[in-house]
N, C-alpha and C. Protein backbone atom coordinates (compact mmCIF):
# COMPACT_ATOMS: atom_id res chain seq x y z
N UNK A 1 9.55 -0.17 10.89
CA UNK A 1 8.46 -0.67 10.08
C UNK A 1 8.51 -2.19 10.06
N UNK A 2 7.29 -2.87 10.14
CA UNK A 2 7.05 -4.32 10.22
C UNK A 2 6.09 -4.55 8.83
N UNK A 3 6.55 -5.50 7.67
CA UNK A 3 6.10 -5.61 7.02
C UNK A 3 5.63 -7.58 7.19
N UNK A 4 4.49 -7.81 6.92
CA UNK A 4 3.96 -8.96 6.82
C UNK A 4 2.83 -9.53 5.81
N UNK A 5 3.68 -10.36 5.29
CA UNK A 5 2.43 -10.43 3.64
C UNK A 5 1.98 -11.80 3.56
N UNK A 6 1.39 -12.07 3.24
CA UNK A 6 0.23 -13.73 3.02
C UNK A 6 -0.20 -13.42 1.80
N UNK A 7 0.03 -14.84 1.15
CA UNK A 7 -0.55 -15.04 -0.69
C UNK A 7 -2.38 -16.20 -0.40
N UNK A 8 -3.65 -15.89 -0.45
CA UNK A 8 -4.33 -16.36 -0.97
C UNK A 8 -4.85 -16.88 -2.71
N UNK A 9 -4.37 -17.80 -2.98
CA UNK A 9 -4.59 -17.73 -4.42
C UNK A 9 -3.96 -17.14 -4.90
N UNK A 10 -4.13 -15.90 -5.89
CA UNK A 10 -4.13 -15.01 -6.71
C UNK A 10 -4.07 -13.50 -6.03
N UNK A 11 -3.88 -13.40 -4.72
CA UNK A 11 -4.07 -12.54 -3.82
C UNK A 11 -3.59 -12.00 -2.86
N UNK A 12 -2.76 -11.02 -2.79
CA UNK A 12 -1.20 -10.77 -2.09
C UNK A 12 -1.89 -9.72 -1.36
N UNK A 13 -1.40 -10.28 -0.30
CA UNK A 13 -1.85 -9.38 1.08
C UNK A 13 -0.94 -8.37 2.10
N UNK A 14 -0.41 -7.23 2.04
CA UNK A 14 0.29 -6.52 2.64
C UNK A 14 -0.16 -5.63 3.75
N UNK A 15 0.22 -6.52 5.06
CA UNK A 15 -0.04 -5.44 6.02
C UNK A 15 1.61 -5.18 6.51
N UNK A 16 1.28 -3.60 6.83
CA UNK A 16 2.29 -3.05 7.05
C UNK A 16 1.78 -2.26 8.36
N UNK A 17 2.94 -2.21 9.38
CA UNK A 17 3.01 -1.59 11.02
C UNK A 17 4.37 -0.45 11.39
N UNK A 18 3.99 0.90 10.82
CA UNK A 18 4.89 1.63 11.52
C UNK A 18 4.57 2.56 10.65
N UNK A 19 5.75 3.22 10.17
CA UNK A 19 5.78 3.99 9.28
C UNK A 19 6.20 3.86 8.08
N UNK A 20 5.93 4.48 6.64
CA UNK A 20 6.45 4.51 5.64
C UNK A 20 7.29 5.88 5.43
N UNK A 21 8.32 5.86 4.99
CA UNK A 21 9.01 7.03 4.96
C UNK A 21 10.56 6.76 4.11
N UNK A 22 11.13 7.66 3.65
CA UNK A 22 12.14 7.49 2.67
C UNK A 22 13.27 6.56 3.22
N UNK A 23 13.60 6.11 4.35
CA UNK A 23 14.01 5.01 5.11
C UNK A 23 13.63 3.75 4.93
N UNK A 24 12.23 3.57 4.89
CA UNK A 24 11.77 2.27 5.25
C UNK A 24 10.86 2.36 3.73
N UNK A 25 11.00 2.78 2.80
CA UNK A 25 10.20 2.92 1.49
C UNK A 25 11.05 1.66 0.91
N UNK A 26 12.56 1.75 0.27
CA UNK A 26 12.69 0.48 -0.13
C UNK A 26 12.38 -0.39 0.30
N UNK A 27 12.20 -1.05 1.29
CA UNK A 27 11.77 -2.52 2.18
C UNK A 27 10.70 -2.65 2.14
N UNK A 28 9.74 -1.55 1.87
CA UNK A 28 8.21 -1.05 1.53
C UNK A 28 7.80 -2.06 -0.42
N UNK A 29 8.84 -1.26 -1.21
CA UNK A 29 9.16 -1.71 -2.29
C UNK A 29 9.50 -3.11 -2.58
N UNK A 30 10.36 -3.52 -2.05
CA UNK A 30 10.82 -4.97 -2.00
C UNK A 30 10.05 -6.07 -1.94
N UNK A 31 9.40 -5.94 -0.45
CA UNK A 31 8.42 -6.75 -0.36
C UNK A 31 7.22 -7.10 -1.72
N UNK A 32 6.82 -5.84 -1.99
CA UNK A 32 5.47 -5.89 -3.32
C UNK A 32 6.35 -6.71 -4.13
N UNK A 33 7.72 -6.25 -4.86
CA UNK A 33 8.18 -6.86 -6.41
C UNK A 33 8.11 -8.45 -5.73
N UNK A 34 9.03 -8.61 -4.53
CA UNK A 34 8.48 -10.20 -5.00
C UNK A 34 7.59 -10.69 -4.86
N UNK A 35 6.41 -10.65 -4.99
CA UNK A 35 5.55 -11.31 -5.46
C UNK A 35 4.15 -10.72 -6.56
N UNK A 36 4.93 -9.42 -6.50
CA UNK A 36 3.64 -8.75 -7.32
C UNK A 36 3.41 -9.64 -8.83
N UNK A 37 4.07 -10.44 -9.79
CA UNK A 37 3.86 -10.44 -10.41
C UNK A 37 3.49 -11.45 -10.70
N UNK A 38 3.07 -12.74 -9.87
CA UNK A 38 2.15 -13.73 -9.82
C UNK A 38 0.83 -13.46 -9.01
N UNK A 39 0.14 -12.16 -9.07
CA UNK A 39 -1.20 -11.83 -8.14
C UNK A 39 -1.88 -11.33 -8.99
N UNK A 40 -2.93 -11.26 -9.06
CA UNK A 40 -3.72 -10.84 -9.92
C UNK A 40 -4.45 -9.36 -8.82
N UNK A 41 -4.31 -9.44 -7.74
CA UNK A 41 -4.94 -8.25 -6.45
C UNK A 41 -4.24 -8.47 -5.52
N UNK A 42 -3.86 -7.09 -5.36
CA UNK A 42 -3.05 -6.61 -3.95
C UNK A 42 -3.94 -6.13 -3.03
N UNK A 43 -3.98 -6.17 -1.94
CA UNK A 43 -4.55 -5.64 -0.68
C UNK A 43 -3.08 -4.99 0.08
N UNK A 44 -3.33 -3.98 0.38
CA UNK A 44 -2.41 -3.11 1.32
C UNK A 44 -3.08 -3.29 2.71
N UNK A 45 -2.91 -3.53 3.75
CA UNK A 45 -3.49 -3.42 5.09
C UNK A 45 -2.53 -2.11 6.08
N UNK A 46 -3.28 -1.30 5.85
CA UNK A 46 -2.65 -0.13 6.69
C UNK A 46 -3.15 0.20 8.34
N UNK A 47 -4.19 -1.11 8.22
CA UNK A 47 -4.58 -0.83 10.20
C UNK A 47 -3.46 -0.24 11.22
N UNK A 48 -2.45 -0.81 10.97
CA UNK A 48 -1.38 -0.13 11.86
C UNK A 48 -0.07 0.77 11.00
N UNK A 49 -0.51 1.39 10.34
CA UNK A 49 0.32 2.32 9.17
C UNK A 49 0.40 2.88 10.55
N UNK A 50 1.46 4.27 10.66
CA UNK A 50 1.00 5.41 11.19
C UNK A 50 1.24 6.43 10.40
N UNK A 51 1.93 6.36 9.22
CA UNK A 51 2.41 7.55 8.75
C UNK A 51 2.92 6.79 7.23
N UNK A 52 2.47 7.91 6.04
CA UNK A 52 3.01 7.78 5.04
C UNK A 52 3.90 8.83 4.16
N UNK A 53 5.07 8.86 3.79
CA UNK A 53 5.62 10.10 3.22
C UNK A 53 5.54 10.08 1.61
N UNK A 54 6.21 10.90 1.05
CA UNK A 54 5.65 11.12 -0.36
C UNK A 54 6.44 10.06 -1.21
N UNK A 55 7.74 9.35 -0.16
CA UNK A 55 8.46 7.91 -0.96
C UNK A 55 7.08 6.80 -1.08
N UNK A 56 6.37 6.77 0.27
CA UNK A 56 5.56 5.78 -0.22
C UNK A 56 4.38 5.76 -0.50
N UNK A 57 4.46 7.25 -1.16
CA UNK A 57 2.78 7.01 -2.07
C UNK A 57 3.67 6.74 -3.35
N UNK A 58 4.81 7.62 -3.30
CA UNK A 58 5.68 7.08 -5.10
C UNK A 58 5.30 5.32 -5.21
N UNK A 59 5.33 4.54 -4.14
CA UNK A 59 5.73 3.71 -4.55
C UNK A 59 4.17 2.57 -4.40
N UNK A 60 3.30 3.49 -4.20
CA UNK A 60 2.09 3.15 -4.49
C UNK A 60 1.18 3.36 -5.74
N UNK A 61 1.68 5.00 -6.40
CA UNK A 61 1.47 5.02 -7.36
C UNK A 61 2.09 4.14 -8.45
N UNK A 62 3.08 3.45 -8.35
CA UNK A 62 4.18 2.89 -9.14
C UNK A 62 3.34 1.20 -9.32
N UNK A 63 2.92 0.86 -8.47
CA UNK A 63 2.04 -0.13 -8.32
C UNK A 63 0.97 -0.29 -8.82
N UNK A 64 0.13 0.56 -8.57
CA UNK A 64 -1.50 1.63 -9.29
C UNK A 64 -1.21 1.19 -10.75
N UNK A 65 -0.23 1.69 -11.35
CA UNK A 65 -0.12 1.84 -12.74
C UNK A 65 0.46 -0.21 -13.02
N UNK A 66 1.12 -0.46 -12.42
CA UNK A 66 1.89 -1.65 -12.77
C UNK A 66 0.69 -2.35 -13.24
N UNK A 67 -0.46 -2.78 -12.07
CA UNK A 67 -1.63 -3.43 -11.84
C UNK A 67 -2.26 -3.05 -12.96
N UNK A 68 -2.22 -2.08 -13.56
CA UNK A 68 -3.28 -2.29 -14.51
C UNK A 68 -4.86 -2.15 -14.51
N UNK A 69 -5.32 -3.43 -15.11
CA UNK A 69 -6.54 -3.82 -14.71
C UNK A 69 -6.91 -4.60 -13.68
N UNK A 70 -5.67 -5.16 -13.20
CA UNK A 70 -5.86 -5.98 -11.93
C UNK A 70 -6.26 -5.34 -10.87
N UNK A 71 -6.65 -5.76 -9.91
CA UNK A 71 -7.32 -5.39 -8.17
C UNK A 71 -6.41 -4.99 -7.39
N UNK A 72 -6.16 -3.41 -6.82
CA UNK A 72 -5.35 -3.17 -5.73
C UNK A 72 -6.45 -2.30 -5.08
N UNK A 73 -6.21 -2.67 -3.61
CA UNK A 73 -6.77 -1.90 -2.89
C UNK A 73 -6.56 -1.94 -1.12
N UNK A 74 -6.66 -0.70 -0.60
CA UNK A 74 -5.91 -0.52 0.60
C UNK A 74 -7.39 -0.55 1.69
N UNK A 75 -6.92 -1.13 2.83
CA UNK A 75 -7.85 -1.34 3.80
C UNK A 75 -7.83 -1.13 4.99
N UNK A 76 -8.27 -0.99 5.95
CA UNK A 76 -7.83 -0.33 7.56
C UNK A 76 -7.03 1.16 7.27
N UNK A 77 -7.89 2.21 6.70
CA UNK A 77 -6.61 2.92 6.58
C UNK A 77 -7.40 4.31 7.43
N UNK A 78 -6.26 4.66 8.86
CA UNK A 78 -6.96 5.24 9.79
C UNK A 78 -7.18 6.76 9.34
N UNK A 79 -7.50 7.93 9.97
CA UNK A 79 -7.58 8.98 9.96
C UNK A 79 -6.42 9.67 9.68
N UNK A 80 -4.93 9.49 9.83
CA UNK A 80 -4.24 10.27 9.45
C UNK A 80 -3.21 9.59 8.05
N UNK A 81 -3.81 8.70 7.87
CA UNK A 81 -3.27 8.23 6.74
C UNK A 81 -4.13 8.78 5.47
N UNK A 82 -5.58 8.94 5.69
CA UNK A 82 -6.45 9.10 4.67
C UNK A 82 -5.82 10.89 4.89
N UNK A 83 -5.96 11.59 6.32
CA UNK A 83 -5.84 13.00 5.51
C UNK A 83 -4.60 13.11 4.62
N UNK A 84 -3.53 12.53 4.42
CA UNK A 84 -2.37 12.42 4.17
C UNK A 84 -2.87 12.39 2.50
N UNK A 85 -3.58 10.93 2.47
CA UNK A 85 -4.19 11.16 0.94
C UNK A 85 -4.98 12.17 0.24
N UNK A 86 -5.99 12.80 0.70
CA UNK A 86 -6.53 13.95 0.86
C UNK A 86 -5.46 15.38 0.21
N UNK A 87 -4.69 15.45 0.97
CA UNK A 87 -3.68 16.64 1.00
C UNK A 87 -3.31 16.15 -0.24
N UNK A 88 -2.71 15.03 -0.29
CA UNK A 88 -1.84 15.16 -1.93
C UNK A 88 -2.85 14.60 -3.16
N UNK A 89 -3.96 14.29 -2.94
CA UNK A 89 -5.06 13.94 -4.09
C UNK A 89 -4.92 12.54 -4.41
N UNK A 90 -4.26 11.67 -3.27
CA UNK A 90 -4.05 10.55 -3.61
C UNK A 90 -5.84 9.86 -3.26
N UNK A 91 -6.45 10.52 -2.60
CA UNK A 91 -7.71 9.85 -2.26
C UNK A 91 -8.82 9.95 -3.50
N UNK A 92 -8.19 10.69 -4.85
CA UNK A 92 -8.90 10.53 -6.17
C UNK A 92 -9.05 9.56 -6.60
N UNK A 93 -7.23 8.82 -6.50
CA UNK A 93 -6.32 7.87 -7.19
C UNK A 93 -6.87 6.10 -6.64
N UNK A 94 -6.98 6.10 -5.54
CA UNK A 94 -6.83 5.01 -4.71
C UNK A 94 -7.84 4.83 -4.07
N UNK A 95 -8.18 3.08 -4.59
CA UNK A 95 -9.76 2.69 -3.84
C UNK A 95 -9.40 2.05 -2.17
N UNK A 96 -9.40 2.85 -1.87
CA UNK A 96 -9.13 2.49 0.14
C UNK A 96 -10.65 2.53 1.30
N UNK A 97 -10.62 1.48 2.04
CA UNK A 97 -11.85 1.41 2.98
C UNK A 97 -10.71 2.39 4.66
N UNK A 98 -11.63 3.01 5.13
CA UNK A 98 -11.14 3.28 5.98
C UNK A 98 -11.58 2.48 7.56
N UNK A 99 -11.08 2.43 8.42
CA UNK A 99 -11.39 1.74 9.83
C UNK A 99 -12.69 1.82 10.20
């Protein structure tokens, strides 16, 4: 997993390239705390996700709630990432644009 993040303003940008999975979920984690708490909106960039396991929706939901009222939202997110959300009802939860 390749994680790469850029701060605009108030505006923390996470694209992530590989997989998420109970391996690569802390480093998944890590990245957000430092800086989540000077952003007012997260962007997730999942264009090159390929795969998410149930560590890193935990640790999306964990975020979801942190944020609050603030802006999170996931973008590029391909076909097998969305059925992934789908299956577990995360696509109720989470405002995501797909490709």
């Amino acid at each position: 997993m390749k994680i790469t993040d850029s701060k605009d303003n108030d505006t923390l940008t996470i694209a992530v390239e590989g997989s998420i999975d109970s391996n690569t979920a802390p480093e998944f984690e890590a990245a957000i705390k430092r800086e989540l708490a000077s952003c007012s909106n997260i962007i997730f960039d999942f264009k090159q996700l390929s795969y998410i396991s149930s560590a890193g929706l935990r640790i999306l939901l964990g975020v979801r709630k942190l944020m609050g009222n603030r802006g999170m939202k996931l973008i590029n997110v391909n076909d097998t990432v969305e059925e992934i959300f789908e299956v577990t009802g995360f696509s109720l939860i989470l405002d995501y644009e797909k490709i």
